[in-house]
N, C-alpha and C. Protein backbone atom coordinates (compact mmCIF):
# COMPACT_ATOMS: atom_id res chain seq x y z
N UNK A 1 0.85 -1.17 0.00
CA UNK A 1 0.00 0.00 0.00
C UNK A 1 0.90 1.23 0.00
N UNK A 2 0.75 2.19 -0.67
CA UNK A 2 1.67 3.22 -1.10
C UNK A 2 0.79 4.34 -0.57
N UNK A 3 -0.53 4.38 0.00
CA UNK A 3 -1.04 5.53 0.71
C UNK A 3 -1.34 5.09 2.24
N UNK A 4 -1.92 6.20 2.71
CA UNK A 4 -1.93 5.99 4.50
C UNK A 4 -3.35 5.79 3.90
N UNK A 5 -4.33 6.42 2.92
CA UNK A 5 -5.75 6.26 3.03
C UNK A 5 -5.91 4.84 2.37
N UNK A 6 -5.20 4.30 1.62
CA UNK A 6 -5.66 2.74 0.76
C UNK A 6 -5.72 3.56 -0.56
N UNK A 7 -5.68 4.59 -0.90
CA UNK A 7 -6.23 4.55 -2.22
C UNK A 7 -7.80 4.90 -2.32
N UNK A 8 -8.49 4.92 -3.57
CA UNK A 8 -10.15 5.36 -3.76
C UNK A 8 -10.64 4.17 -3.33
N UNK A 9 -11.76 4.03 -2.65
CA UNK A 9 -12.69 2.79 -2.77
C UNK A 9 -13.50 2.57 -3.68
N UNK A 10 -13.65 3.55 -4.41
CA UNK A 10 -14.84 3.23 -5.91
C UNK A 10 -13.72 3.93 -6.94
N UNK A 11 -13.06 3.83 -7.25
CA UNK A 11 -12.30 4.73 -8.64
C UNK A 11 -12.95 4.53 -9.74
N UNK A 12 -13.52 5.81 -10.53
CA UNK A 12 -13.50 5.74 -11.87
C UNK A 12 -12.84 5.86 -12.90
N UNK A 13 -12.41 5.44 -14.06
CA UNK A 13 -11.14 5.53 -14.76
C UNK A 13 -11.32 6.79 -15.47
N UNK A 14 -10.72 7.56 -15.71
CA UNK A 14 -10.75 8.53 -17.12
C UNK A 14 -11.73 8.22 -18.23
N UNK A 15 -12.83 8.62 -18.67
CA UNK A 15 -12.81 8.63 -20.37
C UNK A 15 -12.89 9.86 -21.09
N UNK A 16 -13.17 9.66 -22.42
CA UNK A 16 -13.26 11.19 -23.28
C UNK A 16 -14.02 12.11 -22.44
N UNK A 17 -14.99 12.18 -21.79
CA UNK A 17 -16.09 13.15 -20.94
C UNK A 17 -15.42 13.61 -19.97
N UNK A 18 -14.63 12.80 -18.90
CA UNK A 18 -14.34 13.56 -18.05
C UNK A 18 -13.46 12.90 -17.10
N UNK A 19 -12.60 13.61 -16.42
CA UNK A 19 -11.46 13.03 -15.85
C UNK A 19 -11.39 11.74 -14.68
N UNK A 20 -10.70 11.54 -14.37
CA UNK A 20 -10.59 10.26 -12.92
C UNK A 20 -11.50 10.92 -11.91
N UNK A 21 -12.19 10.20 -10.95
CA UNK A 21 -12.68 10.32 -10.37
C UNK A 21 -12.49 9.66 -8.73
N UNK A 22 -11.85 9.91 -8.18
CA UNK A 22 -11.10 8.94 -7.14
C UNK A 22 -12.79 8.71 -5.91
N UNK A 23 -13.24 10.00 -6.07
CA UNK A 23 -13.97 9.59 -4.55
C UNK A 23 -13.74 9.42 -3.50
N UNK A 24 -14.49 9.03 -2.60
CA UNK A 24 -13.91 8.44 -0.84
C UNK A 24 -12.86 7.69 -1.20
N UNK A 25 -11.88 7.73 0.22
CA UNK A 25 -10.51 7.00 -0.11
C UNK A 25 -11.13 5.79 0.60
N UNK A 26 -10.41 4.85 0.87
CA UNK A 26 -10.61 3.36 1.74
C UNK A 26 -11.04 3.49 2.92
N UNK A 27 -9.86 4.50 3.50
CA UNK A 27 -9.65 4.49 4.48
C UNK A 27 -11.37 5.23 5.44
N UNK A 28 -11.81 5.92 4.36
CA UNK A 28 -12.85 6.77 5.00
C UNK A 28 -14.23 5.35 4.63
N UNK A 29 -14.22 5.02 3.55
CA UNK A 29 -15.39 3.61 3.48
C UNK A 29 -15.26 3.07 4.77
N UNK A 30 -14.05 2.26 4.99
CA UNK A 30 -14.16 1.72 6.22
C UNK A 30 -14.37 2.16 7.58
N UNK A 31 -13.83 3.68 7.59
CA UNK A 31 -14.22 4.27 9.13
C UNK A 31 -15.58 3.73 9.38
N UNK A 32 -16.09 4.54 7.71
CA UNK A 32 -17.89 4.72 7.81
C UNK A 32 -18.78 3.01 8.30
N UNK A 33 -18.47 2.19 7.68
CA UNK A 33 -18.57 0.53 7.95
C UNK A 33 -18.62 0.86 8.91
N UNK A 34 -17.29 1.02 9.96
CA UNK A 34 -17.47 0.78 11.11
C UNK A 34 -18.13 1.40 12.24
N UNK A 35 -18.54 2.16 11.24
CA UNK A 35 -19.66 3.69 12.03
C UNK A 35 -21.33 2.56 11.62
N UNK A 36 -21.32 2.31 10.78
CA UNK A 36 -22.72 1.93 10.49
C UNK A 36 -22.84 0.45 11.31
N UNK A 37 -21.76 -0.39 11.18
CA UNK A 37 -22.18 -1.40 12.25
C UNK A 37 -22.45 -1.17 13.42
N UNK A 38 -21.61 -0.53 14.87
CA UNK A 38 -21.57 0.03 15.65
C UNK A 38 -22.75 0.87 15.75
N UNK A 39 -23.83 1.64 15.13
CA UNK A 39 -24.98 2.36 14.93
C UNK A 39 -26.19 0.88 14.85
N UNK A 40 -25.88 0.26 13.81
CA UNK A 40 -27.17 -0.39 13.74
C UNK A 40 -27.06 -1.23 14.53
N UNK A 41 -26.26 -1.80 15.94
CA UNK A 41 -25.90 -3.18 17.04
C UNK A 41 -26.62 -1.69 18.00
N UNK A 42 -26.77 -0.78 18.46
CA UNK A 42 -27.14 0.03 19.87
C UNK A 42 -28.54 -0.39 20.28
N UNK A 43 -28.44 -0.76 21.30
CA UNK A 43 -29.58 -1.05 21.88
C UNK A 43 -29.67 -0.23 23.38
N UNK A 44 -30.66 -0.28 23.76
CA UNK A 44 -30.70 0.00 25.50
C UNK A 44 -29.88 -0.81 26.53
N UNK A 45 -29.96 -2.15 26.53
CA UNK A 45 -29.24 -2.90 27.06
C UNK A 45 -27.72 -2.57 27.24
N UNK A 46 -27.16 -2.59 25.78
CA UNK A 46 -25.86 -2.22 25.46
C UNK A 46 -25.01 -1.02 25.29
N UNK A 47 -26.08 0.24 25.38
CA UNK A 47 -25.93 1.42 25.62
C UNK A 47 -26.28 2.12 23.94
N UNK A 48 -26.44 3.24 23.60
CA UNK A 48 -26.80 3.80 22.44
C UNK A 48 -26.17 5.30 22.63
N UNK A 49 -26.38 5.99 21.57
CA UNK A 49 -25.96 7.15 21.39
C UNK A 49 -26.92 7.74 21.47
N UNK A 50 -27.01 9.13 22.41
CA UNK A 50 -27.95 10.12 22.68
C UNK A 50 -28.38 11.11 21.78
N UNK A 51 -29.68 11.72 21.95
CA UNK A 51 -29.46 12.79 20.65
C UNK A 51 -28.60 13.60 21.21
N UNK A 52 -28.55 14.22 22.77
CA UNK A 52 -27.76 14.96 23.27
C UNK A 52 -26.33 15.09 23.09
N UNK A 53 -25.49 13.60 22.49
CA UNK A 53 -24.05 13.13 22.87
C UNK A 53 -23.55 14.33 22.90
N UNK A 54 -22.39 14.69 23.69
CA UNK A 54 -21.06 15.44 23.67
C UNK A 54 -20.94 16.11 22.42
N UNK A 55 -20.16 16.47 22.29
CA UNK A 55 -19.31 17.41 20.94
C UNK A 55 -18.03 16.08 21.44
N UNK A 56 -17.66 16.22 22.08
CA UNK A 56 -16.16 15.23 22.76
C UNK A 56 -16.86 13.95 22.97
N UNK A 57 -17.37 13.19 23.18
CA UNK A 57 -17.91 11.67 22.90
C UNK A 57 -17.62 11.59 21.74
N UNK A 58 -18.78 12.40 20.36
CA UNK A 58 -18.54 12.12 19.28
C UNK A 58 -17.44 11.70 18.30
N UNK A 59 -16.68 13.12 18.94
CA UNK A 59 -15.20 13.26 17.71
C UNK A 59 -14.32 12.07 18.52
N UNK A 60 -14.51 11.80 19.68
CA UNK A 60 -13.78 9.92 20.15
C UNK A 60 -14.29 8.86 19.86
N UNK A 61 -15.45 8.96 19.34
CA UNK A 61 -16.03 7.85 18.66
C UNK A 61 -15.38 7.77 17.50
N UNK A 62 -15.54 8.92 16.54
CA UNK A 62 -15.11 9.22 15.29
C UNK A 62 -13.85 8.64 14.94
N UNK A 63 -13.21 9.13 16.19
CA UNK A 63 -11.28 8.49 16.19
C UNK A 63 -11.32 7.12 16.29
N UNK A 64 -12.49 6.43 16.96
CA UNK A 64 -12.32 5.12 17.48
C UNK A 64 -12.27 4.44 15.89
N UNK A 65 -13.48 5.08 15.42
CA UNK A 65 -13.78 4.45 13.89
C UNK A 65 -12.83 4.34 13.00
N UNK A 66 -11.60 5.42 12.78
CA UNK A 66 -10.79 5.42 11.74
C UNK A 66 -9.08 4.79 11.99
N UNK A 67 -9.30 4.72 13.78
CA UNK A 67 -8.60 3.30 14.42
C UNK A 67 -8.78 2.42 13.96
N UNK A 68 -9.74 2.16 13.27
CA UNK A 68 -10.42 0.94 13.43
C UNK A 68 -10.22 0.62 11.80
N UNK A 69 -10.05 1.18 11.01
CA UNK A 69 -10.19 1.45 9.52
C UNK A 69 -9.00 1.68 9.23
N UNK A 70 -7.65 2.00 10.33
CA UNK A 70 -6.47 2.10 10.40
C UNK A 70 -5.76 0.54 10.34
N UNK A 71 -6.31 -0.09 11.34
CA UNK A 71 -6.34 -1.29 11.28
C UNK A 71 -6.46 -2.16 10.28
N UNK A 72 -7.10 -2.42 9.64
CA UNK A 72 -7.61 -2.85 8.45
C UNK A 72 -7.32 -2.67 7.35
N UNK A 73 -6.49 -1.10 7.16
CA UNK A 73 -5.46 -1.04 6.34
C UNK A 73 -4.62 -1.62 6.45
N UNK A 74 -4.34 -1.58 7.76
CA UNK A 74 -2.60 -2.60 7.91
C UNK A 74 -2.67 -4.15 7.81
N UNK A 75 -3.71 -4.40 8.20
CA UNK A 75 -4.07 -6.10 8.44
C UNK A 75 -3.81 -6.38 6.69
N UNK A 76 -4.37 -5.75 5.51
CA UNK A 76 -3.91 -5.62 4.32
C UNK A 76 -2.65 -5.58 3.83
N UNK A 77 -1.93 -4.82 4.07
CA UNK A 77 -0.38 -5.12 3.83
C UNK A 77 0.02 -4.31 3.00
């Protein structure tokens, strides 16, 4: 892997119309994955996210996610 992000997760190639299109990098698909699993498992039992949450909960969640998507880059190689 030659980037810290993975590269595009959807790349479009060049044609006559219009240039490359890289899009979200990897690295941000997977944060998000791991944002959407973690979202759709919250229950009461297990605790959930408030409408209230923090400003500071959030953006440590946020970090937790792209830890997490950090990971997964590397587990890749």
């Amino acid at each position: 892997m030659t980037d810290k992000t993975g590269g595009a997760a959807f790349p479009v190639p060049a044609t006559e119309l219009h240039g490359t299109d890289t899009g979200m990098s990897l690295r941000d698909y997977l944060a998000a994955k791991a944002m959407q699993g973690d979202l759709a498992s919250q229950s009461v039992s297990l605790g959930h996210f408030a409408n209230d949450a923090s400003e500071e909960s959030l953006v440590n969640r946020a970090n937790f996610y792209y830890r997490m998507a950090d990971a997964m880059l590397k587990a890749r190689g």
